[in-house]
PDB file of N, CA and C in Angstrom:
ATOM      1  N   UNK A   1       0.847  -1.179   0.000  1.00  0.00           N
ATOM      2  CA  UNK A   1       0.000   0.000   0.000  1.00  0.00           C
ATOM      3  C   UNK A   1       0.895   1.245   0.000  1.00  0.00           C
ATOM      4  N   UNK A   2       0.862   2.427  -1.162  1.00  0.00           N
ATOM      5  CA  UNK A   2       1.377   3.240  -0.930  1.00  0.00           C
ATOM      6  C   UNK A   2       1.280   4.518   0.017  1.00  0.00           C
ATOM      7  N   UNK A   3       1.952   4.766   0.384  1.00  0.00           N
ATOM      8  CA  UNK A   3       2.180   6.049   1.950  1.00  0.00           C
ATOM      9  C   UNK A   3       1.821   7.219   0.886  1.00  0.00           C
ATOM     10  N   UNK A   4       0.819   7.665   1.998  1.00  0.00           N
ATOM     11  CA  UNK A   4      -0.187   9.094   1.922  1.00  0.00           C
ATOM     12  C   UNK A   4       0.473  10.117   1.355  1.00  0.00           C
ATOM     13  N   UNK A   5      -0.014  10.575   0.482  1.00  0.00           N
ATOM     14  CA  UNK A   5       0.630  12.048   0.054  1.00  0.00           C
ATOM     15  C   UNK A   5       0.582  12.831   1.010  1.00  0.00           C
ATOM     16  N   UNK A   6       1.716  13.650   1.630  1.00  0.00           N
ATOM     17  CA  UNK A   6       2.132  14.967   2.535  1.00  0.00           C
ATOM     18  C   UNK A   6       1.540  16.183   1.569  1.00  0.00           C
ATOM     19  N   UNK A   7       0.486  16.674   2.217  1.00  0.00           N
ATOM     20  CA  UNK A   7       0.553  18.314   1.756  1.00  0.00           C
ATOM     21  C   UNK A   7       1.326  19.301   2.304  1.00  0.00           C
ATOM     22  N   UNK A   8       1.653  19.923   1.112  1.00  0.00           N
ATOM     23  CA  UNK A   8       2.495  20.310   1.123  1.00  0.00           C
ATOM     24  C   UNK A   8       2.456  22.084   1.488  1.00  0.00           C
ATOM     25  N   UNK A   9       2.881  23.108   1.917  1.00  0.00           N
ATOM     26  CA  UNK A   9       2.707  24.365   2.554  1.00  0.00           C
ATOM     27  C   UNK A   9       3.387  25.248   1.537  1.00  0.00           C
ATOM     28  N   UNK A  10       2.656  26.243   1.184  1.00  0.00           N
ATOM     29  CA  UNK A  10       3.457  27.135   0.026  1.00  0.00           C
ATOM     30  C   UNK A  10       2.946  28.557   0.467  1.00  0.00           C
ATOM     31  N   UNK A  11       3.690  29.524   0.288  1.00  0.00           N
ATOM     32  CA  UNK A  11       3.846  31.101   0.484  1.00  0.00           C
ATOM     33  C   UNK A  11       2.229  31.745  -0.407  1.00  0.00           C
ATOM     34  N   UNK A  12       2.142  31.145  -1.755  1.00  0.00           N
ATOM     35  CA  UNK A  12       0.758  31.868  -2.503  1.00  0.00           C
ATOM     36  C   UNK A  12       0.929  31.239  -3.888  1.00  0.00           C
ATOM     37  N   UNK A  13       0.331  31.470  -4.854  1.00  0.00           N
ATOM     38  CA  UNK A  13       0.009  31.204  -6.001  1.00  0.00           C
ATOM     39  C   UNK A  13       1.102  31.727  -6.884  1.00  0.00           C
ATOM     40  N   UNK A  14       1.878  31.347  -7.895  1.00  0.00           N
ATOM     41  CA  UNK A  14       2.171  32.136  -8.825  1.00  0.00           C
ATOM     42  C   UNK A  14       1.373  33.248  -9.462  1.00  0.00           C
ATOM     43  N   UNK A  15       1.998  34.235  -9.832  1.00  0.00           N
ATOM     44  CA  UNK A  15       1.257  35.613 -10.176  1.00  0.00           C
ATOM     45  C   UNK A  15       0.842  35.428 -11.622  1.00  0.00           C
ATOM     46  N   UNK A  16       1.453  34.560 -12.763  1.00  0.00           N
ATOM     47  CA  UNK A  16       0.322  33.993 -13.753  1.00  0.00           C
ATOM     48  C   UNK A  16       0.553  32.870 -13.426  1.00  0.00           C
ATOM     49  N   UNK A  17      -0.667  32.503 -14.289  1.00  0.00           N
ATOM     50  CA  UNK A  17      -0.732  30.750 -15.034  1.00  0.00           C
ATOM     51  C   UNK A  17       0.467  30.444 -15.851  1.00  0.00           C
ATOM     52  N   UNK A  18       0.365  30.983 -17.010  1.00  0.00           N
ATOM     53  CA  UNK A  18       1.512  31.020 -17.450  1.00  0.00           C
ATOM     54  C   UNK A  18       2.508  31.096 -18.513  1.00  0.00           C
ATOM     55  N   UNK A  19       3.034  30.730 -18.561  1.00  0.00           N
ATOM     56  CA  UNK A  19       4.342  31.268 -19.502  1.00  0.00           C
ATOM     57  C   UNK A  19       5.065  30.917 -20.600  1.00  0.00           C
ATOM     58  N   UNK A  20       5.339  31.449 -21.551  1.00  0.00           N
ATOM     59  CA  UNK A  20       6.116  30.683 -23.226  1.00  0.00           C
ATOM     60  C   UNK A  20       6.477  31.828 -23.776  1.00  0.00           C
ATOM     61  N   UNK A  21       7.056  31.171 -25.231  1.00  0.00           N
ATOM     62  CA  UNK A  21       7.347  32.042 -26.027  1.00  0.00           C
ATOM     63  C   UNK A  21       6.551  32.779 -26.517  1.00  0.00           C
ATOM     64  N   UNK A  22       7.045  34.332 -27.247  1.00  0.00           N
ATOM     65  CA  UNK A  22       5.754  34.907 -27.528  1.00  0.00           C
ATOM     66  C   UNK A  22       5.657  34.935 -29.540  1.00  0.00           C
ATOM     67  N   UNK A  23       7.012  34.390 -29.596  1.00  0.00           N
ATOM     68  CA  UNK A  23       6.717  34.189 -30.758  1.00  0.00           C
ATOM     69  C   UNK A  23       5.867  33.760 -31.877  1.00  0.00           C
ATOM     70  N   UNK A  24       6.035  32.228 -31.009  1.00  0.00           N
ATOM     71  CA  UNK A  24       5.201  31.467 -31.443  1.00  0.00           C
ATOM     72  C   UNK A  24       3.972  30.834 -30.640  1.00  0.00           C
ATOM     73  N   UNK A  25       2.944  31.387 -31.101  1.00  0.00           N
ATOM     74  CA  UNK A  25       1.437  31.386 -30.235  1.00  0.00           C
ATOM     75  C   UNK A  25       0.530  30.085 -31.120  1.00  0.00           C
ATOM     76  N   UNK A  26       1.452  29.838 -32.009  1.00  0.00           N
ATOM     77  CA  UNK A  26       0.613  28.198 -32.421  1.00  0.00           C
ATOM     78  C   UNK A  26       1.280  27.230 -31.605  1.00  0.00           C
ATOM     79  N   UNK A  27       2.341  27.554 -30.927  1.00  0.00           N
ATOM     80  CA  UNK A  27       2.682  26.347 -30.137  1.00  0.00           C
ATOM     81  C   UNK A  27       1.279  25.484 -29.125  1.00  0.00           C
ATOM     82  N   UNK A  28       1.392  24.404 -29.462  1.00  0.00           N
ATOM     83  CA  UNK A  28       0.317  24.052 -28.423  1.00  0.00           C
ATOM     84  C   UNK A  28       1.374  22.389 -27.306  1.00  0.00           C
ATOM     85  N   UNK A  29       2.284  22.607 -27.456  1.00  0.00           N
ATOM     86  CA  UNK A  29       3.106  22.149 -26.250  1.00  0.00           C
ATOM     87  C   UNK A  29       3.129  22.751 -24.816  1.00  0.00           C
ATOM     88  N   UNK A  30       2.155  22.329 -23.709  1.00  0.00           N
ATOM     89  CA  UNK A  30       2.496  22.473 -22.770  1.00  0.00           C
ATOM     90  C   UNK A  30       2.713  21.867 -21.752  1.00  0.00           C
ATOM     91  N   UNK A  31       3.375  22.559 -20.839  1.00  0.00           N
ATOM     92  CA  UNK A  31       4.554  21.761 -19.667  1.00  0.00           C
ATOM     93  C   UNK A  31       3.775  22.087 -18.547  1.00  0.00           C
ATOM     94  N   UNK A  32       2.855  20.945 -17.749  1.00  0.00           N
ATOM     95  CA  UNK A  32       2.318  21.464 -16.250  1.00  0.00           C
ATOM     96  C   UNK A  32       3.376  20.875 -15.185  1.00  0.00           C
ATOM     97  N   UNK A  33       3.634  22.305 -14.669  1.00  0.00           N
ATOM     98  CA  UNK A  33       4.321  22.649 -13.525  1.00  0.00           C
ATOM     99  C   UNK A  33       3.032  22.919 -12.125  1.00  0.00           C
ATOM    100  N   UNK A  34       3.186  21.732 -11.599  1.00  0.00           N
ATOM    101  CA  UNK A  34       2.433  21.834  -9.976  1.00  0.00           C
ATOM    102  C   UNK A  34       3.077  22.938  -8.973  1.00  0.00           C
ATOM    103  N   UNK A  35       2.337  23.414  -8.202  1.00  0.00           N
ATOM    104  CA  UNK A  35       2.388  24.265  -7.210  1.00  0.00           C
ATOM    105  C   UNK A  35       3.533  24.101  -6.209  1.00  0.00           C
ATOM    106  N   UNK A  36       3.587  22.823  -6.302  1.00  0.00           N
ATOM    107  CA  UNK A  36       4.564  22.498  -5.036  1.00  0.00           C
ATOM    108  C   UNK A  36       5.861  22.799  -5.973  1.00  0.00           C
ATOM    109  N   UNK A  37       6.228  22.110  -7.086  1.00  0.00           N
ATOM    110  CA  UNK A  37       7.304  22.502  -7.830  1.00  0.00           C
ATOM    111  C   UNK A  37       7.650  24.562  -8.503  1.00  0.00           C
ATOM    112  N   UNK A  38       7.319  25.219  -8.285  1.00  0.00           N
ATOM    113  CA  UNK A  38       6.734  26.485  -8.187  1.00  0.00           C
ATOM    114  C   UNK A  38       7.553  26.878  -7.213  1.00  0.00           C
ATOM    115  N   UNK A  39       6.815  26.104  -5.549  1.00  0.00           N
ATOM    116  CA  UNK A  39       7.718  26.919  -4.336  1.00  0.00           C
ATOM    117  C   UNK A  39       8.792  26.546  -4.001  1.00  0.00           C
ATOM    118  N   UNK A  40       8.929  25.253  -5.071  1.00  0.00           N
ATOM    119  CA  UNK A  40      10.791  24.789  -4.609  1.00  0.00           C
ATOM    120  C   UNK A  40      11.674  25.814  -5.173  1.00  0.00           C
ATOM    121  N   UNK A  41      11.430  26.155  -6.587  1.00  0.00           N
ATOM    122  CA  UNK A  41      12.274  27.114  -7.403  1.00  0.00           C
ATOM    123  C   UNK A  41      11.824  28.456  -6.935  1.00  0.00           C
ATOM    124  N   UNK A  42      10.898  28.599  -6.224  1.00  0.00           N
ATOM    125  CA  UNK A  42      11.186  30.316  -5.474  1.00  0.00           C
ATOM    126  C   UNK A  42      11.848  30.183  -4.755  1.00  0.00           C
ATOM    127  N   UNK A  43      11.856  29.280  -3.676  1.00  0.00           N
ATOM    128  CA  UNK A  43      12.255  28.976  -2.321  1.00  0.00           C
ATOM    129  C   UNK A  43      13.940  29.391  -2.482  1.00  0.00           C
ATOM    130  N   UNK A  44      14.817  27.927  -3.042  1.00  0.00           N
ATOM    131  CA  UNK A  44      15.675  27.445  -3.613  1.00  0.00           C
ATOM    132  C   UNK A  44      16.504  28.740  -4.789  1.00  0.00           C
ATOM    133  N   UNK A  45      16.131  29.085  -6.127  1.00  0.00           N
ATOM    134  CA  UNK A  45      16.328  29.572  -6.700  1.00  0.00           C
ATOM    135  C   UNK A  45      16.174  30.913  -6.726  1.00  0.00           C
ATOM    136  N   UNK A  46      15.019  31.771  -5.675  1.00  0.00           N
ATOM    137  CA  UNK A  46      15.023  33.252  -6.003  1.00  0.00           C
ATOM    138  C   UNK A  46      15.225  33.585  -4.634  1.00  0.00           C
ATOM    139  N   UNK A  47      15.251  32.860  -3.395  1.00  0.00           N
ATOM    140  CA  UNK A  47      15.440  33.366  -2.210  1.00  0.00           C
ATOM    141  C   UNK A  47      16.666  32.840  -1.554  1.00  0.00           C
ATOM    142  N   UNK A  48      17.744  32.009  -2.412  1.00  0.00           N
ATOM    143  CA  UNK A  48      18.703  31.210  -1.957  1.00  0.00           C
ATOM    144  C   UNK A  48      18.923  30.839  -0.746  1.00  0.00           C
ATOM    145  N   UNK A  49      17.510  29.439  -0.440  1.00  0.00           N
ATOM    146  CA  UNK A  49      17.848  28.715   0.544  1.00  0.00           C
ATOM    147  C   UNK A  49      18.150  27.249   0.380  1.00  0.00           C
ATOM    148  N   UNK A  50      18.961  26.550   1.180  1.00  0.00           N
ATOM    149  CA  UNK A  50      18.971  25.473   0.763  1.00  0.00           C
ATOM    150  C   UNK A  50      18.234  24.287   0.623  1.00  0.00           C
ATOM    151  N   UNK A  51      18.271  23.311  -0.066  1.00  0.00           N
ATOM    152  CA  UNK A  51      17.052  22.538  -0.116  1.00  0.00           C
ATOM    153  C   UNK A  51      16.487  22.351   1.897  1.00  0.00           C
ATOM    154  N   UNK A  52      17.119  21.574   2.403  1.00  0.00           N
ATOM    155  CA  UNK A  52      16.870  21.333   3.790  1.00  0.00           C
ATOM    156  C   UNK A  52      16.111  22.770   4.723  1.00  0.00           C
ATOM    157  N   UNK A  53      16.124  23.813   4.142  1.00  0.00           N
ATOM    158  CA  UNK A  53      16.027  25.279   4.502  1.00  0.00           C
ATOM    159  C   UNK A  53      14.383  25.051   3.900  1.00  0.00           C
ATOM    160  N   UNK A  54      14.441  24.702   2.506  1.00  0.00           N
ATOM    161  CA  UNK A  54      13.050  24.769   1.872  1.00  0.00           C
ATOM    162  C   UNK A  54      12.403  23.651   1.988  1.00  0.00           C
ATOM    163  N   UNK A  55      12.840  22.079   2.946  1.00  0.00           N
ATOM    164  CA  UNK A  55      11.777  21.362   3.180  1.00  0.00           C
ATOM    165  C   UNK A  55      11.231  21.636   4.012  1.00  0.00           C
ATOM    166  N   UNK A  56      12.060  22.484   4.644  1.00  0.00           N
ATOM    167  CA  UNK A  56      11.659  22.967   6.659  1.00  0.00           C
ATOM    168  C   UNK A  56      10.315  23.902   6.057  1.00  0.00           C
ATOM    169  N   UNK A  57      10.450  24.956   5.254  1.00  0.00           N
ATOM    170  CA  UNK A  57       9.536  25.932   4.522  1.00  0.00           C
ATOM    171  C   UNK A  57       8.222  25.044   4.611  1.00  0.00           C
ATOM    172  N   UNK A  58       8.326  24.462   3.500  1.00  0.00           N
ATOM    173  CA  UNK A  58       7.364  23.252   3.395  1.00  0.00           C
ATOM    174  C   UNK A  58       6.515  21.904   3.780  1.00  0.00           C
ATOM    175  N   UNK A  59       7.450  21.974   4.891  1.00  0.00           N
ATOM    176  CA  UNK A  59       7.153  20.743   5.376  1.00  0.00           C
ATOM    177  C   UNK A  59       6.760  19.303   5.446  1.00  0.00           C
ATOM    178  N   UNK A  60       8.131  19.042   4.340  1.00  0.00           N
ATOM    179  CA  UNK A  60       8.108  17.710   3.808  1.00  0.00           C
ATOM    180  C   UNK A  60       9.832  17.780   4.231  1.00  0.00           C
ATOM    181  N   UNK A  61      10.374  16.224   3.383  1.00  0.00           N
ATOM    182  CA  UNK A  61      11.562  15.835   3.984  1.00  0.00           C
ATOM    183  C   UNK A  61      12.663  16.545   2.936  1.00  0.00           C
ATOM    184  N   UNK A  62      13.990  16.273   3.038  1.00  0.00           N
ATOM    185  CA  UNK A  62      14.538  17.125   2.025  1.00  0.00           C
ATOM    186  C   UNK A  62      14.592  15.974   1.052  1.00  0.00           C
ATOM    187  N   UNK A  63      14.842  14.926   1.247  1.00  0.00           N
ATOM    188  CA  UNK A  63      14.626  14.499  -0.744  1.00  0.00           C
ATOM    189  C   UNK A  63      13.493  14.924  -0.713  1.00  0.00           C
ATOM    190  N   UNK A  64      12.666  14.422  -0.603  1.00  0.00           N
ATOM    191  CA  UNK A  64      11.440  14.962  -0.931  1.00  0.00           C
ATOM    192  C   UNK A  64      11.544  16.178  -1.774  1.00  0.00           C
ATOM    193  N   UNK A  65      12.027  17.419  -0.839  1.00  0.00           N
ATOM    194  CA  UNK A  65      11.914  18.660  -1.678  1.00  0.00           C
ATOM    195  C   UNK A  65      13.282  18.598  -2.978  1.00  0.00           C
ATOM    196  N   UNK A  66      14.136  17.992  -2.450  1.00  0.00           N
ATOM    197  CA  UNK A  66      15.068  17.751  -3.587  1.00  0.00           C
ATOM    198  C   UNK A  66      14.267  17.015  -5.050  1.00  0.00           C
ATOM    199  N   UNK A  67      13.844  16.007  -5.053  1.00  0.00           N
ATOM    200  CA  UNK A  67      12.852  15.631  -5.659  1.00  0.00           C
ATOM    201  C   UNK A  67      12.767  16.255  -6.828  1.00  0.00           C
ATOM    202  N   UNK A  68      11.215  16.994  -6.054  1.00  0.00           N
ATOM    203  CA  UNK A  68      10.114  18.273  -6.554  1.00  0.00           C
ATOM    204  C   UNK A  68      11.235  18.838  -7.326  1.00  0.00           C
ATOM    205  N   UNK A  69      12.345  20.012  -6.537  1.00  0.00           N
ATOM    206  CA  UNK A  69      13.141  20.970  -7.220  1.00  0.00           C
ATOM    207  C   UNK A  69      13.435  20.387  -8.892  1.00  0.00           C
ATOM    208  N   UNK A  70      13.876  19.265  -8.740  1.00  0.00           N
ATOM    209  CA  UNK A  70      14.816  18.115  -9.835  1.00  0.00           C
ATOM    210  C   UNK A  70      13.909  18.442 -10.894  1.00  0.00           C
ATOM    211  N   UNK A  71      13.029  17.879 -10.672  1.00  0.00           N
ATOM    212  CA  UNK A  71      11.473  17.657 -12.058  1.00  0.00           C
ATOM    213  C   UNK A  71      10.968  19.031 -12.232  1.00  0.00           C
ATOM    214  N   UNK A  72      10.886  20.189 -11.401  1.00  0.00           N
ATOM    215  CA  UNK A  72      11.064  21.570 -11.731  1.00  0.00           C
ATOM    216  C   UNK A  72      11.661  21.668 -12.759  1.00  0.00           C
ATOM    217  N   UNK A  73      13.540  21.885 -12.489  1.00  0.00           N
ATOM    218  CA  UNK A  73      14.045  22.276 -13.069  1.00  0.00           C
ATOM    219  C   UNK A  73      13.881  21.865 -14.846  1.00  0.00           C
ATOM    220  N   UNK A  74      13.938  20.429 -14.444  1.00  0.00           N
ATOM    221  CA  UNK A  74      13.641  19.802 -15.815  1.00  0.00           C
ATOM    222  C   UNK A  74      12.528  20.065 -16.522  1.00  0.00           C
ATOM    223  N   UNK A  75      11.734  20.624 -16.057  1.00  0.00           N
ATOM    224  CA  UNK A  75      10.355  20.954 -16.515  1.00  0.00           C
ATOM    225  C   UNK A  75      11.187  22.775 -17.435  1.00  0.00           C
ATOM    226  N   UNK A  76      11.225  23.302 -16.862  1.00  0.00           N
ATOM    227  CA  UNK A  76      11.629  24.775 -17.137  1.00  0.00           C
ATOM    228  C   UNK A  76      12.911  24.503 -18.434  1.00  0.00           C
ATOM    229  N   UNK A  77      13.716  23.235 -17.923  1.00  0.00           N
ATOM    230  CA  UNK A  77      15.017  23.578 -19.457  1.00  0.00           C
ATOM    231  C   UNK A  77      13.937  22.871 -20.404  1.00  0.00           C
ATOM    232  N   UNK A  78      13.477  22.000 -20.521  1.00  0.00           N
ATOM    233  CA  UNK A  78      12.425  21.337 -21.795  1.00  0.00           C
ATOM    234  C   UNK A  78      11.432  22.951 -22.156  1.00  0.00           C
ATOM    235  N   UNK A  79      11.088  23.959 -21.409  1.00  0.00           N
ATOM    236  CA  UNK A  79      10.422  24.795 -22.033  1.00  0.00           C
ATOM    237  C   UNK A  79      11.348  26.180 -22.633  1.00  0.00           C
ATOM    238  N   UNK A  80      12.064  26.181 -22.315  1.00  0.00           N
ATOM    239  CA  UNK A  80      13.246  27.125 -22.568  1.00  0.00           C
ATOM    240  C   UNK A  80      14.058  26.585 -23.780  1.00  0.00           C
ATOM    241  N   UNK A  81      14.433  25.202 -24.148  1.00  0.00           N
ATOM    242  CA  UNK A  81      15.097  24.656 -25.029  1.00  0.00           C
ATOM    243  C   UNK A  81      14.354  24.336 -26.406  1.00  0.00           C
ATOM    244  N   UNK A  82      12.961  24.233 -25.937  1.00  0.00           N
ATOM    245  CA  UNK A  82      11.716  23.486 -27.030  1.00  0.00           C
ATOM    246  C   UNK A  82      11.324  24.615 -27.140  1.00  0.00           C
ATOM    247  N   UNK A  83      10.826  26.198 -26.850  1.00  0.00           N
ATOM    248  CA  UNK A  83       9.956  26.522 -26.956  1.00  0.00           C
ATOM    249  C   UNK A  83       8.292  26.601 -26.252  1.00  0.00           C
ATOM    250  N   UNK A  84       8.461  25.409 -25.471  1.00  0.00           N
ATOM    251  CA  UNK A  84       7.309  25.093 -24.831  1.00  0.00           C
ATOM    252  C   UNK A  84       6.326  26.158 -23.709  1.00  0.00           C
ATOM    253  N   UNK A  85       5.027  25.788 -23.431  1.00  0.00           N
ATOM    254  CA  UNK A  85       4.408  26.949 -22.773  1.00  0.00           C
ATOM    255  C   UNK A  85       4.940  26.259 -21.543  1.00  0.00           C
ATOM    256  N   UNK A  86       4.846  26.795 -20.385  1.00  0.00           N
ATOM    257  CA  UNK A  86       4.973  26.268 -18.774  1.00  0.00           C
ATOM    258  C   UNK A  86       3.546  26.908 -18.355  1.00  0.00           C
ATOM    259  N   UNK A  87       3.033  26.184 -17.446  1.00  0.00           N
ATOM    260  CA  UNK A  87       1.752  26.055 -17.341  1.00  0.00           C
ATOM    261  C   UNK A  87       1.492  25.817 -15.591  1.00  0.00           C
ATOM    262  N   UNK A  88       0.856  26.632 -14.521  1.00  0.00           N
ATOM    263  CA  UNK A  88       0.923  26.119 -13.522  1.00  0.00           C
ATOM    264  C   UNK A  88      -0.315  25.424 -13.319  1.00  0.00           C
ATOM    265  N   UNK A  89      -0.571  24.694 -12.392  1.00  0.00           N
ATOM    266  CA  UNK A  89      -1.464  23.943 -11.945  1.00  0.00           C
ATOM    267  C   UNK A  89      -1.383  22.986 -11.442  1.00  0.00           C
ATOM    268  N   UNK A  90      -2.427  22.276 -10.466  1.00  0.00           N
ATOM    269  CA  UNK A  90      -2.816  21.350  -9.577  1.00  0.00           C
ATOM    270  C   UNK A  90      -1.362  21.057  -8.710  1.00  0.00           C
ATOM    271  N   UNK A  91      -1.830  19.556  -7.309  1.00  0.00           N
ATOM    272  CA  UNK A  91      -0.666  19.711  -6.236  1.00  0.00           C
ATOM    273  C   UNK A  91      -2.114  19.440  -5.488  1.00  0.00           C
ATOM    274  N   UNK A  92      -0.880  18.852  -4.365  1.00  0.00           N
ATOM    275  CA  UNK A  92      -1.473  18.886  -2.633  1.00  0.00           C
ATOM    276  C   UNK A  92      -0.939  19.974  -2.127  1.00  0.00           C
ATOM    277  N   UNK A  93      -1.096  20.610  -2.189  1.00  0.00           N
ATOM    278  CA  UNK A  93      -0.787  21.924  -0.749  1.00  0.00           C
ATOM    279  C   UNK A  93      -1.710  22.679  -0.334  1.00  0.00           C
ATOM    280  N   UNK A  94      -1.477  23.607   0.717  1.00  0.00           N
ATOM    281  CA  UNK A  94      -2.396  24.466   1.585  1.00  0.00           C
ATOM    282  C   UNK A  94      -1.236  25.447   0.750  1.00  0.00           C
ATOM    283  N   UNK A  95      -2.174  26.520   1.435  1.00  0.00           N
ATOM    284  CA  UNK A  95      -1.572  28.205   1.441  1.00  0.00           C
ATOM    285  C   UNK A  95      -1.125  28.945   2.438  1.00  0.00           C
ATOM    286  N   UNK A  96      -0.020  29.098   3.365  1.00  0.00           N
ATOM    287  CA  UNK A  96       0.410  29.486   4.832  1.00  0.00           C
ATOM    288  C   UNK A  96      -0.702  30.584   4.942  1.00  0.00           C
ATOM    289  N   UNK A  97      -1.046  30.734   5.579  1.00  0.00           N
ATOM    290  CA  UNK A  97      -2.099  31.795   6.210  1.00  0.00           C
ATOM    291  C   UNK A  97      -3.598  31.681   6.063  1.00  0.00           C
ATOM    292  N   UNK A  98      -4.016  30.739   5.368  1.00  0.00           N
ATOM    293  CA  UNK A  98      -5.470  30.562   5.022  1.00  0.00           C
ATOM    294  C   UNK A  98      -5.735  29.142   5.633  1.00  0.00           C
ATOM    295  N   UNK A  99      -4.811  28.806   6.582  1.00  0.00           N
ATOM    296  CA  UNK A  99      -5.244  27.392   7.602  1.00  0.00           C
ATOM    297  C   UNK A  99      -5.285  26.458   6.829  1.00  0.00           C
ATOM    298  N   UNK A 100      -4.865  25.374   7.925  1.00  0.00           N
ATOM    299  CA  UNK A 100      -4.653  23.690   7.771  1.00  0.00           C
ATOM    300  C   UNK A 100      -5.820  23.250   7.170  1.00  0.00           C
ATOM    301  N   UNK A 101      -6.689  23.890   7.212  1.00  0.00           N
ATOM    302  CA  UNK A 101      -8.262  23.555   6.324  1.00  0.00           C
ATOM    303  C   UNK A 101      -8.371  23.699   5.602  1.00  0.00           C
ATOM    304  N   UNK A 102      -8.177  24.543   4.794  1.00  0.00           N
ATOM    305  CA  UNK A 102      -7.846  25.299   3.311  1.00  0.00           C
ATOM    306  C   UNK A 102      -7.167  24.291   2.285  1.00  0.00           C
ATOM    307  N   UNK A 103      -7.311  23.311   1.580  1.00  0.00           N
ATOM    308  CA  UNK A 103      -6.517  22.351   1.434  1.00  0.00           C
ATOM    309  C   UNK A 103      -6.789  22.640  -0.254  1.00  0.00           C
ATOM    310  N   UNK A 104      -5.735  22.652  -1.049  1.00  0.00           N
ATOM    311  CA  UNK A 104      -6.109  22.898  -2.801  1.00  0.00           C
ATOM    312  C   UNK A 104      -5.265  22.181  -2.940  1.00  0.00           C
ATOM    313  N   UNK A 105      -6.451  21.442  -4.182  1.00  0.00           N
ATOM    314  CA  UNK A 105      -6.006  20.179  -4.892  1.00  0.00           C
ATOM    315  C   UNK A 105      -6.399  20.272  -6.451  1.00  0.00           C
ATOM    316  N   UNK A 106      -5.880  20.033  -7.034  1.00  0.00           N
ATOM    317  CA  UNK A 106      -5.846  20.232  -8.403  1.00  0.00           C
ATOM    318  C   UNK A 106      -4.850  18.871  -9.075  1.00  0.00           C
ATOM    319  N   UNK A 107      -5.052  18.965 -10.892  1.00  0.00           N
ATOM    320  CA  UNK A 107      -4.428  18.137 -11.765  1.00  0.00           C
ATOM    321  C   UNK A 107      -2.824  17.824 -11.530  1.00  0.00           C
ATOM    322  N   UNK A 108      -2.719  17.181 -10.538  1.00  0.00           N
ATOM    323  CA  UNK A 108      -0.904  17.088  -9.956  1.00  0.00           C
ATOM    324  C   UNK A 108      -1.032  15.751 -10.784  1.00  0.00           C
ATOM    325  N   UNK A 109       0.377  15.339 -10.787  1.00  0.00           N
ATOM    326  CA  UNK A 109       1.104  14.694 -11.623  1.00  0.00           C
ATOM    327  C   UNK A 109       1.246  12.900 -11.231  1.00  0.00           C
ATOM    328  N   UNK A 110      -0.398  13.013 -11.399  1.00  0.00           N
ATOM    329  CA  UNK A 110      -0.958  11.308 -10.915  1.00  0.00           C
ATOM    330  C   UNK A 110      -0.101   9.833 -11.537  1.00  0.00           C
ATOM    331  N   UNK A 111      -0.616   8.923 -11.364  1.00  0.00           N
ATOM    332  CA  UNK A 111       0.719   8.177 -12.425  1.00  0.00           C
ATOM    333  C   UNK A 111       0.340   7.939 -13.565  1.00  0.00           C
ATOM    334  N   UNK A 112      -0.763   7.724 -14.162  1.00  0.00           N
ATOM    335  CA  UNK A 112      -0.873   7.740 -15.511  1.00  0.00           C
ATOM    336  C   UNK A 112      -0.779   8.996 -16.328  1.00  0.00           C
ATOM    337  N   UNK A 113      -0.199  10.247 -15.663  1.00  0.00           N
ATOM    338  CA  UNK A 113      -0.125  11.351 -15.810  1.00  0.00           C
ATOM    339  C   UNK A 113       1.072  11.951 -16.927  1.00  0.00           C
ATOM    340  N   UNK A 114       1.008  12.263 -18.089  1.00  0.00           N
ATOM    341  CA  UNK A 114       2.277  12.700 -18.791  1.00  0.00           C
ATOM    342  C   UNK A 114       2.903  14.065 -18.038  1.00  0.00           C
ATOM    343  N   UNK A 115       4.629  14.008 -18.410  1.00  0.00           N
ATOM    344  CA  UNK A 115       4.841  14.655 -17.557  1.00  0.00           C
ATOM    345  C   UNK A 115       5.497  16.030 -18.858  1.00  0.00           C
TER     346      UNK A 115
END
């Protein structure tokens, strides 16, 4: 039996949905990037903390957040290298300040799920 998904705790929403080239607007390649992968690369990448710094943030373990960061990143060079849109959406997490009740769940990256 597999062990329960940890929700996961994040700062807020990205400020868009999201993001591509603007060149090309027939592209219809897109890359969904979950919420939780979002606050690893703010966390990590725009506030330079270390992973163990940003599982504490989050409150999961550090692979764990090492993980997430990994398939981030890889998500972002496939849209940067291809052209591709990046796209946020779905995840287990709450929102720090809107309570342990508050729970948003959306299209996260199930296993029959392309990635």
């Amino acid at each position: 039996m597999p062990r329960p998904t940890i929700i996961r705790s994040v700062h807020g929403l990205p400020p868009y949905r999201l993001y591509g080239p603007l060149d090309n607007r027939s592209n219809t390649d897109i890359i969904i990037m979950s919420i939780e992968e979002y606050e690893t690369i703010r966390l990590i990448d725009e506030l330079d903390h270390s992973q163990a710094e940003c599982a504490d943030e989050m409150g999961i373990g550090r692979t764990t957040a090492q993980r997430i960061y990994n398939n981030a990143r890889k998500k972002i060079a496939n849209c940067l290298v291809y052209g591709k849109t990046l796209q946020f959406e779905g995840g287990d997490y709450f929102i720090k300040g809107q309570g342990q009740g508050r729970r948003q769940q959306g299209r996260g990256m199930g296993r029959n799920r392309q990635r």
